[in-house]
Protein backbone atom coordinates (compact mmCIF):
# COMPACT_ATOMS: atom_id res chain seq x y z
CA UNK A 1 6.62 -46.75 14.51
CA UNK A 2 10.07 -48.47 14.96
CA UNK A 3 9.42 -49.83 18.24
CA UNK A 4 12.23 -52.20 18.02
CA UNK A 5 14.68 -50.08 16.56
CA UNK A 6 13.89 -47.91 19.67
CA UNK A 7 14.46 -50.52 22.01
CA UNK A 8 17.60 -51.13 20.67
CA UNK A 9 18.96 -48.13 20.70
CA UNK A 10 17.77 -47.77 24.32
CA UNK A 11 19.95 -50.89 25.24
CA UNK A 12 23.05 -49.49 23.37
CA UNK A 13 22.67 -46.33 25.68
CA UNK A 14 22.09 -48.46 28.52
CA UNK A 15 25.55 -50.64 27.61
CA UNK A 16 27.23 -47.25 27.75
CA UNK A 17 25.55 -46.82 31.28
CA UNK A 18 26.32 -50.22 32.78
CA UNK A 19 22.88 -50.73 33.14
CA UNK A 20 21.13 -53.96 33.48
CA UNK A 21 17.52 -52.18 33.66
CA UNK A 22 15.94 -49.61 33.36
CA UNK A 23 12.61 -48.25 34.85
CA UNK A 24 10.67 -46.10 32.44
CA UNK A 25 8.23 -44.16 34.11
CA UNK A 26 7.78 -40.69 32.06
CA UNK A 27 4.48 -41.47 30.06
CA UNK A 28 5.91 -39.75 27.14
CA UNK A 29 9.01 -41.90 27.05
CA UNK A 30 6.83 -45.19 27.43
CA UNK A 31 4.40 -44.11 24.71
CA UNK A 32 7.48 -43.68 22.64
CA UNK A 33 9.41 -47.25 23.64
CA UNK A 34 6.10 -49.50 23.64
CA UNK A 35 3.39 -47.48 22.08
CA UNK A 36 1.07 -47.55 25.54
CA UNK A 37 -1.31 -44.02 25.54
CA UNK A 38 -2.74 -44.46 28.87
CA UNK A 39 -1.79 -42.71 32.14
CA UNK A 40 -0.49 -44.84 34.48
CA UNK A 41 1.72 -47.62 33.04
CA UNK A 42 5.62 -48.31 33.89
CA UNK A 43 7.94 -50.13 31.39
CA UNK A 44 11.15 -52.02 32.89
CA UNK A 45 13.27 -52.20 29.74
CA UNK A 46 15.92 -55.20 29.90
CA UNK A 47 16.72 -58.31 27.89
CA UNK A 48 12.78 -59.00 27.66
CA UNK A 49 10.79 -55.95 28.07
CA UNK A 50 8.00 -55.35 30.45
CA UNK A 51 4.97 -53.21 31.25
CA UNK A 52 3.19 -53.49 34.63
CA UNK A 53 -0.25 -51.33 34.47
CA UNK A 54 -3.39 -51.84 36.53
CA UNK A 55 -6.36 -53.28 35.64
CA UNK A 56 -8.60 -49.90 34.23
CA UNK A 57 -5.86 -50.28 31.23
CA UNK A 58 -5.57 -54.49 30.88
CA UNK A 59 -8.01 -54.05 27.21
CA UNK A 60 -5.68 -50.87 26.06
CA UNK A 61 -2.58 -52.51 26.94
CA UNK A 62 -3.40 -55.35 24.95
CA UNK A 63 -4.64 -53.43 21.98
CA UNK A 64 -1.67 -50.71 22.08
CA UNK A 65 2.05 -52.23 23.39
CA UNK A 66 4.37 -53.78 21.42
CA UNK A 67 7.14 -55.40 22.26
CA UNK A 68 7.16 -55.90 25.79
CA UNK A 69 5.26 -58.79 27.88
CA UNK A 70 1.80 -57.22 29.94
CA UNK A 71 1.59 -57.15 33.35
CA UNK A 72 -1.25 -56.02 35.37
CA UNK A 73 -0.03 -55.46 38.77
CA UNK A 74 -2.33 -55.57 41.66
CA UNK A 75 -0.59 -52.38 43.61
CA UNK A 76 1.31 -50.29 42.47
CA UNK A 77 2.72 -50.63 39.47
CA UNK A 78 5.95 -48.66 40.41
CA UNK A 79 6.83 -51.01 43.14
CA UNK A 80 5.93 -54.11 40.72
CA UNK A 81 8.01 -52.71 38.08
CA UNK A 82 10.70 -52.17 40.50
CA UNK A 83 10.64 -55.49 42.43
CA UNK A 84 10.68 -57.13 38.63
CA UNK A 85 13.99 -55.08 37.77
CA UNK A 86 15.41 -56.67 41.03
CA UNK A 87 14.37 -59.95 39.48
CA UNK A 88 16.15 -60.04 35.72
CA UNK A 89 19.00 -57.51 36.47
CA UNK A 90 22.58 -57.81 35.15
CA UNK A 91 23.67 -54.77 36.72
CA UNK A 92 22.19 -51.24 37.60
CA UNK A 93 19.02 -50.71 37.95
CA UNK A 94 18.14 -47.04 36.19
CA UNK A 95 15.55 -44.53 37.15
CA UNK A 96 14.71 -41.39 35.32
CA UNK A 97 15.45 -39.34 38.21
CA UNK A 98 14.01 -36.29 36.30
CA UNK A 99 10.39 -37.52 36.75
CA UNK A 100 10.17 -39.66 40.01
CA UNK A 101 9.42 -37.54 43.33
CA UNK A 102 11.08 -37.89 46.42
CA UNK A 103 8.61 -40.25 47.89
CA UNK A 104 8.13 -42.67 44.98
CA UNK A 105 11.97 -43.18 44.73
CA UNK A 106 11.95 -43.98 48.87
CA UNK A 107 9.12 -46.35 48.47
CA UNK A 108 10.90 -47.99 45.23
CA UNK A 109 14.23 -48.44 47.13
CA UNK A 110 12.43 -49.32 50.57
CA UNK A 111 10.71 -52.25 48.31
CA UNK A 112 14.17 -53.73 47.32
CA UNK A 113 15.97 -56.27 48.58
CA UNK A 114 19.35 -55.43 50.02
CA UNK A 115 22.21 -54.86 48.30
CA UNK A 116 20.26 -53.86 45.25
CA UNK A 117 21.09 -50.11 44.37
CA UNK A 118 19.13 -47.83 42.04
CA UNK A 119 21.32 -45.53 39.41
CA UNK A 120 19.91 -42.00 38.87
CA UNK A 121 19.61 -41.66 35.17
CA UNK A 122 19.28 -38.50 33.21
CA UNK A 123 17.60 -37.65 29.38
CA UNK A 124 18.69 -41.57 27.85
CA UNK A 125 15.47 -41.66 25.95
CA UNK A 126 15.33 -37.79 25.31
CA UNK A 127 18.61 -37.75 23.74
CA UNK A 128 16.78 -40.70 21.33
CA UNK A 129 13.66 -38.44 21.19
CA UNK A 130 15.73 -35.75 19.63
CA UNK A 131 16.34 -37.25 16.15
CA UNK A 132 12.10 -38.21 14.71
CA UNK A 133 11.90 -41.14 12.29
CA UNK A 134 9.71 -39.89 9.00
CA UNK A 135 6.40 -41.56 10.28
CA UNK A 136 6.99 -38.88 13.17
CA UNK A 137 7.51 -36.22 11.21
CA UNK A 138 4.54 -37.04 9.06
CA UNK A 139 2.36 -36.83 12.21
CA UNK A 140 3.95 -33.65 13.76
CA UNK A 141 3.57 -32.15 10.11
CA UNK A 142 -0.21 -32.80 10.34
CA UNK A 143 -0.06 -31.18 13.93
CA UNK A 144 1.20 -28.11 12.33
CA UNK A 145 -1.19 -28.13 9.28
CA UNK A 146 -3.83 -28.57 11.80
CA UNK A 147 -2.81 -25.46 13.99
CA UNK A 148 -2.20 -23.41 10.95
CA UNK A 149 -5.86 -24.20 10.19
CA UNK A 150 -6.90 -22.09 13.21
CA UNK A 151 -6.18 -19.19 12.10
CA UNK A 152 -8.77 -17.79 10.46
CA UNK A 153 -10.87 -18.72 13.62
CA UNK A 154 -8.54 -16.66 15.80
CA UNK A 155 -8.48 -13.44 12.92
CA UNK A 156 -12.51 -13.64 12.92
CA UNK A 157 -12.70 -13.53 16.76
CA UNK A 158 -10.04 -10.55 17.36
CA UNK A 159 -11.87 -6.93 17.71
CA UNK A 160 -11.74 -4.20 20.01
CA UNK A 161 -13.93 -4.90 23.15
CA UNK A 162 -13.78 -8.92 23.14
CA UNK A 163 -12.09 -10.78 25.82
CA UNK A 164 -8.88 -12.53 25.01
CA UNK A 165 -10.09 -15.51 27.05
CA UNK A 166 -12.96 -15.81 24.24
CA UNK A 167 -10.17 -15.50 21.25
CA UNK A 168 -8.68 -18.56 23.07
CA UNK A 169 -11.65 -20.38 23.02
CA UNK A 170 -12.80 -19.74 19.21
CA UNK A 171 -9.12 -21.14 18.83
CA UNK A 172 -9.86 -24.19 20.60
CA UNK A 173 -13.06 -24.67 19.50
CA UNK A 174 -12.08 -24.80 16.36
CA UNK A 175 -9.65 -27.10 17.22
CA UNK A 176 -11.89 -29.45 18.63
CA UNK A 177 -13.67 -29.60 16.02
CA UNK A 178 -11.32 -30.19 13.58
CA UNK A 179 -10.04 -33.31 15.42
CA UNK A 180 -8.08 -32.05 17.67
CA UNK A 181 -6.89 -34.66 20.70
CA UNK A 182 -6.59 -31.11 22.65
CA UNK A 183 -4.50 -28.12 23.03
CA UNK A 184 -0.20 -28.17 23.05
CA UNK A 185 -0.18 -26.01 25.91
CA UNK A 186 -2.31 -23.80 27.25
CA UNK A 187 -3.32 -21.12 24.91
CA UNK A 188 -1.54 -17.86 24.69
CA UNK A 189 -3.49 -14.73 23.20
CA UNK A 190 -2.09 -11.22 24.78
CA UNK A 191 -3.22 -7.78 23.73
CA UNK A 192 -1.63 -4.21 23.73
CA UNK A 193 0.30 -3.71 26.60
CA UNK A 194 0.12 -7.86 28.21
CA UNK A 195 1.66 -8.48 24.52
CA UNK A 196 5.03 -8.07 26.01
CA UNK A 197 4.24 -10.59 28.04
CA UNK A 198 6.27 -13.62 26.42
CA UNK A 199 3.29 -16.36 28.14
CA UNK A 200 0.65 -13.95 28.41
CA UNK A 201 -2.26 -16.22 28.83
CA UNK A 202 -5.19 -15.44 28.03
CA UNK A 203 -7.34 -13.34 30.30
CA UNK A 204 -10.21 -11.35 30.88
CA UNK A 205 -8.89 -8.15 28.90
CA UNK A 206 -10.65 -6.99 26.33
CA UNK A 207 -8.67 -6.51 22.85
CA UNK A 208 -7.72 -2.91 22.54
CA UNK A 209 -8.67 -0.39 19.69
CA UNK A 210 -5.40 -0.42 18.52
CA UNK A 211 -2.20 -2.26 19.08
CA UNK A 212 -0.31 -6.17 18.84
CA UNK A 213 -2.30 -9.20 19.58
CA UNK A 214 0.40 -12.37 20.34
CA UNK A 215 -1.52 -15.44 19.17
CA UNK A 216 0.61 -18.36 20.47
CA UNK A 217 -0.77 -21.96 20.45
CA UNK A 218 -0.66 -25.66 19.26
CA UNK A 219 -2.39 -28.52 18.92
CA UNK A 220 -2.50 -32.19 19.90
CA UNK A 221 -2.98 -34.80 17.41
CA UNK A 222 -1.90 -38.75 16.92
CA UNK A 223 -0.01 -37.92 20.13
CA UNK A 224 2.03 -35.49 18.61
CA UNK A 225 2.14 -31.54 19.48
CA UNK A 226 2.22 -28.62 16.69
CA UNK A 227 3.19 -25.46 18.01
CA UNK A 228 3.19 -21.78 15.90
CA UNK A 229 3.02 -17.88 17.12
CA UNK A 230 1.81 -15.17 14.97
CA UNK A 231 1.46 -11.39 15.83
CA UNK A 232 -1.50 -9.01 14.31
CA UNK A 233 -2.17 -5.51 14.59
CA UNK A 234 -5.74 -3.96 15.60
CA UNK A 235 -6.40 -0.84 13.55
CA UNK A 236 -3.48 0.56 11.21
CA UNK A 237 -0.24 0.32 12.44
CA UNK A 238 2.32 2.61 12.73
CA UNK A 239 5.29 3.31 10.96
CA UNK A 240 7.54 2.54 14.45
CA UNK A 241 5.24 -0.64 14.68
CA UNK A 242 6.22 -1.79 11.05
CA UNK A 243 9.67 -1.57 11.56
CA UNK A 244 9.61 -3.77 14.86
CA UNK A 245 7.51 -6.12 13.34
CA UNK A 246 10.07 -6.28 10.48
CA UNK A 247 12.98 -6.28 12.46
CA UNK A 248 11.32 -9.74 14.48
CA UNK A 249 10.58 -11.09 10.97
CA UNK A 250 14.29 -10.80 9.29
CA UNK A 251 15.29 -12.08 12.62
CA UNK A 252 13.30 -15.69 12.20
CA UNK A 253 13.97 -16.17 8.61
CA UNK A 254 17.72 -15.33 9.48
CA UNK A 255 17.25 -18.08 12.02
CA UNK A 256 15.65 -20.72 9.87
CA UNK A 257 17.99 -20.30 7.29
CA UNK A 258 20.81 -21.18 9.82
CA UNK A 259 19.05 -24.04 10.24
CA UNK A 260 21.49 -26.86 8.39
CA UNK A 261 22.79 -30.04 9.48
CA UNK A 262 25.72 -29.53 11.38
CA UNK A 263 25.21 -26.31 12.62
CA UNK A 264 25.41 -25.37 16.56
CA UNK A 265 22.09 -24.67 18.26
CA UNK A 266 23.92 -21.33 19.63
CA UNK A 267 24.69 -20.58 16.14
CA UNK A 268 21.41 -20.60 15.41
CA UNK A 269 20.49 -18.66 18.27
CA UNK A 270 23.06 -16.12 17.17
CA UNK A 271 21.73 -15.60 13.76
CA UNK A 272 18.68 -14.20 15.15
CA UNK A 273 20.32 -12.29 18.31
CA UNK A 274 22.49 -10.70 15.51
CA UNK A 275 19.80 -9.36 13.50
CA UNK A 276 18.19 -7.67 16.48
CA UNK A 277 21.48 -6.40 17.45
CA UNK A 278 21.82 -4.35 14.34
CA UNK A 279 18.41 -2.71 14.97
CA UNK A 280 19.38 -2.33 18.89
CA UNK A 281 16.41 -4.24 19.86
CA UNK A 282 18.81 -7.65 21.43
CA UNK A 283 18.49 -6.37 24.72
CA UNK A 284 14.22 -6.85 24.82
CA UNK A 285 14.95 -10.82 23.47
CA UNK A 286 14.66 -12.46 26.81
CA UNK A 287 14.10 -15.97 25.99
CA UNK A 288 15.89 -18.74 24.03
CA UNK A 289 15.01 -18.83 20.00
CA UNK A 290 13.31 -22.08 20.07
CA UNK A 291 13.16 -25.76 20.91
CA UNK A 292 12.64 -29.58 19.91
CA UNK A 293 8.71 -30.74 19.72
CA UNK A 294 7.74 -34.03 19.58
CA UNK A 295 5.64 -36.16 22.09
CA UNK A 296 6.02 -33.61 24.14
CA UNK A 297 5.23 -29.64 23.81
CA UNK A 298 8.89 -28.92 25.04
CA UNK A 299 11.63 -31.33 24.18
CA UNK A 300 15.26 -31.43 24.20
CA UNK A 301 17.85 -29.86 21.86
CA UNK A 302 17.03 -25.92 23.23
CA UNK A 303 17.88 -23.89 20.58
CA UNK A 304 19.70 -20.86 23.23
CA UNK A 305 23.05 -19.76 23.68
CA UNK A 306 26.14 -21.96 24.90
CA UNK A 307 24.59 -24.73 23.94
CA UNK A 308 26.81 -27.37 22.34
CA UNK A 309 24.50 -29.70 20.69
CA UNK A 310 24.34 -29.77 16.75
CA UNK A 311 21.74 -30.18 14.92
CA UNK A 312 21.14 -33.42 13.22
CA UNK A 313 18.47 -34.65 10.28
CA UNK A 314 15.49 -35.74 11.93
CA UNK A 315 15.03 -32.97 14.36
CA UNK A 316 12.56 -30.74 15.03
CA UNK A 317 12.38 -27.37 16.43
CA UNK A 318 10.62 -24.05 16.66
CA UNK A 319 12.64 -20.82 15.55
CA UNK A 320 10.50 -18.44 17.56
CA UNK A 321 12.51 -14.85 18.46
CA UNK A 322 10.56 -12.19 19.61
CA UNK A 323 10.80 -8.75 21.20
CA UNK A 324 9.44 -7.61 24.38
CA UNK A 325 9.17 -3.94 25.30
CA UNK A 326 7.40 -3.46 28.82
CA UNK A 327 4.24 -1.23 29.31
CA UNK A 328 4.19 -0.67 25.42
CA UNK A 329 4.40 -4.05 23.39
CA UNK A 330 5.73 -7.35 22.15
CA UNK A 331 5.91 -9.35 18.84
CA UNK A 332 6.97 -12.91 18.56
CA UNK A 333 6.90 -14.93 15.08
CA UNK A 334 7.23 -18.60 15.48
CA UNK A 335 7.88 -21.51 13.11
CA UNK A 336 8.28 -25.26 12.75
CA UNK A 337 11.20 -26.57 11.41
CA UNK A 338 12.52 -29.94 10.27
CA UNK A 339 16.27 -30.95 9.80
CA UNK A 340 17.08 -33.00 6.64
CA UNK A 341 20.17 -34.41 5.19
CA UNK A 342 20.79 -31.44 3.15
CA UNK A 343 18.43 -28.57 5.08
CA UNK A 344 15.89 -27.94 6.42
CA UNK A 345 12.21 -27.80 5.81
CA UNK A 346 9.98 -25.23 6.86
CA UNK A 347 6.87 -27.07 8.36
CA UNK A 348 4.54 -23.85 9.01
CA UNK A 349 2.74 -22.93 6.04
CA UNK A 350 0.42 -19.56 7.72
CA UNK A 351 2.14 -16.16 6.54
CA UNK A 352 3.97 -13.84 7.89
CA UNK A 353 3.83 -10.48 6.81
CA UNK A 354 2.20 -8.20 9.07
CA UNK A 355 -1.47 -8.49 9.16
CA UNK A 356 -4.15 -5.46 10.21
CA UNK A 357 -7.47 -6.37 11.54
């Protein structure tokens, strides 16, 4: 990974701030500055990077950052990082407001000296996140491959009677097995009528005879999360249940093939919203079409309406519309998609069509 490439875009951002520091405490953003995995670590970027820790992570520290000098603080490693900042400023000192509580920012300014004011600082390394270099790509495509993988696990544990809960777990099972670091999010698998539940969790419901199972998961893997949706029927469907399905289907390839450098995120949320509108089924979309993944299960651009942001080669984002029709059913088909300099490719490999069981 380009660790100092990262850094350095980080301190162009920071320019643009009038920052002299900033205090990185959002795991996912230090992982993706400094390379640290562990789960409590705090990175004060400036002129010389640091990363305070405590001592249960001195050995993983050692074997894992790059590019910043290793402290092991011997409180907390918040107030160290902080009182460091203080130290080596040149101006502001930035913290991601987004992820400190209320409490930890009193106790960080309570543990400055005077005069020394803290700048609330929103998405700087998110709006980085956004665009992946190849190497991530490469990872997050072997996140997806992974997922895909599951499948047949998920098709073999679907009939009438059996619990959802126990469809989830075959699912994760299998992921586990297959080397799985663990699950994207927590596992969605929602039968018959809870299928218009957009997160229907699992639960204790038993699969019906007959009717739409939503099978909506991910996986973990080199750090990086995979996430995919696919929607089976139990028993034969009908012909009403074909032509939903279908009209969810033209909807996400309309979507994805919207997907080219350049174009607006609402755009592409339009494509799909459009298709929907034809067949009169717009009004049971409720959610936004998709959404960056990376590091994180749920990262910035959100592909929705009025948003602004275009999309740029390097990102990647779900196309995921779906249809939601309460007390009766849902269907939601979901993808992986990566921006190039000319396209897009299509990172989900698992069909599509409609598939029985």
């Amino acid at each position: 990974m380009n660790y100092k490439g990262r850094m350095s875009r980080l301190s162009e951002a920071m320019n643009r701030e009038r920052l002299g520091t900033l205090v990185v405490t959002h795991l996912p953003n230090v992982r993706y500055l400094c390379g640290f995995t562990g789960s409590a670590g705090v990175l004060v970027v400036g002129p010389k990077p640091i990363f305070f820790t405590d001592g249960r992570y001195a050995e993983q520290a050692a074997a894992e950052v790059v590019g910043a000098r290793i402290m092991i603080a011997k409180g907390p490693a918040l107030i160290a990082a902080a009182n460091q900042a203080a130290k080596i400023r040149k101006g502001n000192i930035g913290i991601e407001s987004e992820y400190l509580s209320v409490s930890a920012g009193e106790a960080v300014a309570e543990a400055l000296p005077k005069g020394v004011k803290l700048k609330m600082t929103r998405g700087l390394i998110e709006a980085l996140r956004m665009v992946k270099e190849q190497a991530e790509i490469d990872l997050i495509q072997d996140a997806v491959e992974l997922g895909c993988d599951l499948l047949p696990a998920a098709f073999q544990a679907i009939r009438p009677g059996v619990p959802e809960v126990r469809v989830a777990a075959e699912i994760e099972y299998a992921g586990r097995r297959a080397g799985a670091e663990g699950m994207s999010f927590e596992t969605i698998v929602a039968s018959g009528r809870r299928s218009a539940l957009p997160h229907g969790v699992a639960s204790n419901t038993p699969i019906p005879a007959k009717g739409f199972v939503v099978l909506d998961f991910g996986v973990i893997l080199h750090g990086y999360c995979s996430d995919m949706t696919r929607t089976v029927h139990v028993g034969a469907a009908s012909q009403e249940e074909r032509d939903l399905y279908r009209a969810v289907l033209d909807a996400q390839m309309s979507a994805i093939a919207a997907c080219l450098p350049g174009s607006k995120l609402a755009d592409v949320d339009a494509a799909a919203r459009n298709v929907l509108k034809h067949s009169k089924l717009d009004k049971y979309f409720t959610h936004s079409t998709g959404h960056g993944v990376g590091l994180e299960i749920h990262e910035p651009p959100r592909v929705a309406q009025g948003q602004k942001e275009v999309l740029r080669p390097g990102m990647v984002i779900t196309i995921e519309p779906g249809i939601y029709l309460a007390g009766k059913c849902g269907i939601r088909i979901e993808d992986m998609v990566a921006i190039t300099e000319s396209g897009y490719e299509l990172l989900t490999s698992a069909k599509k069509e409609l598939i029985e069981i």
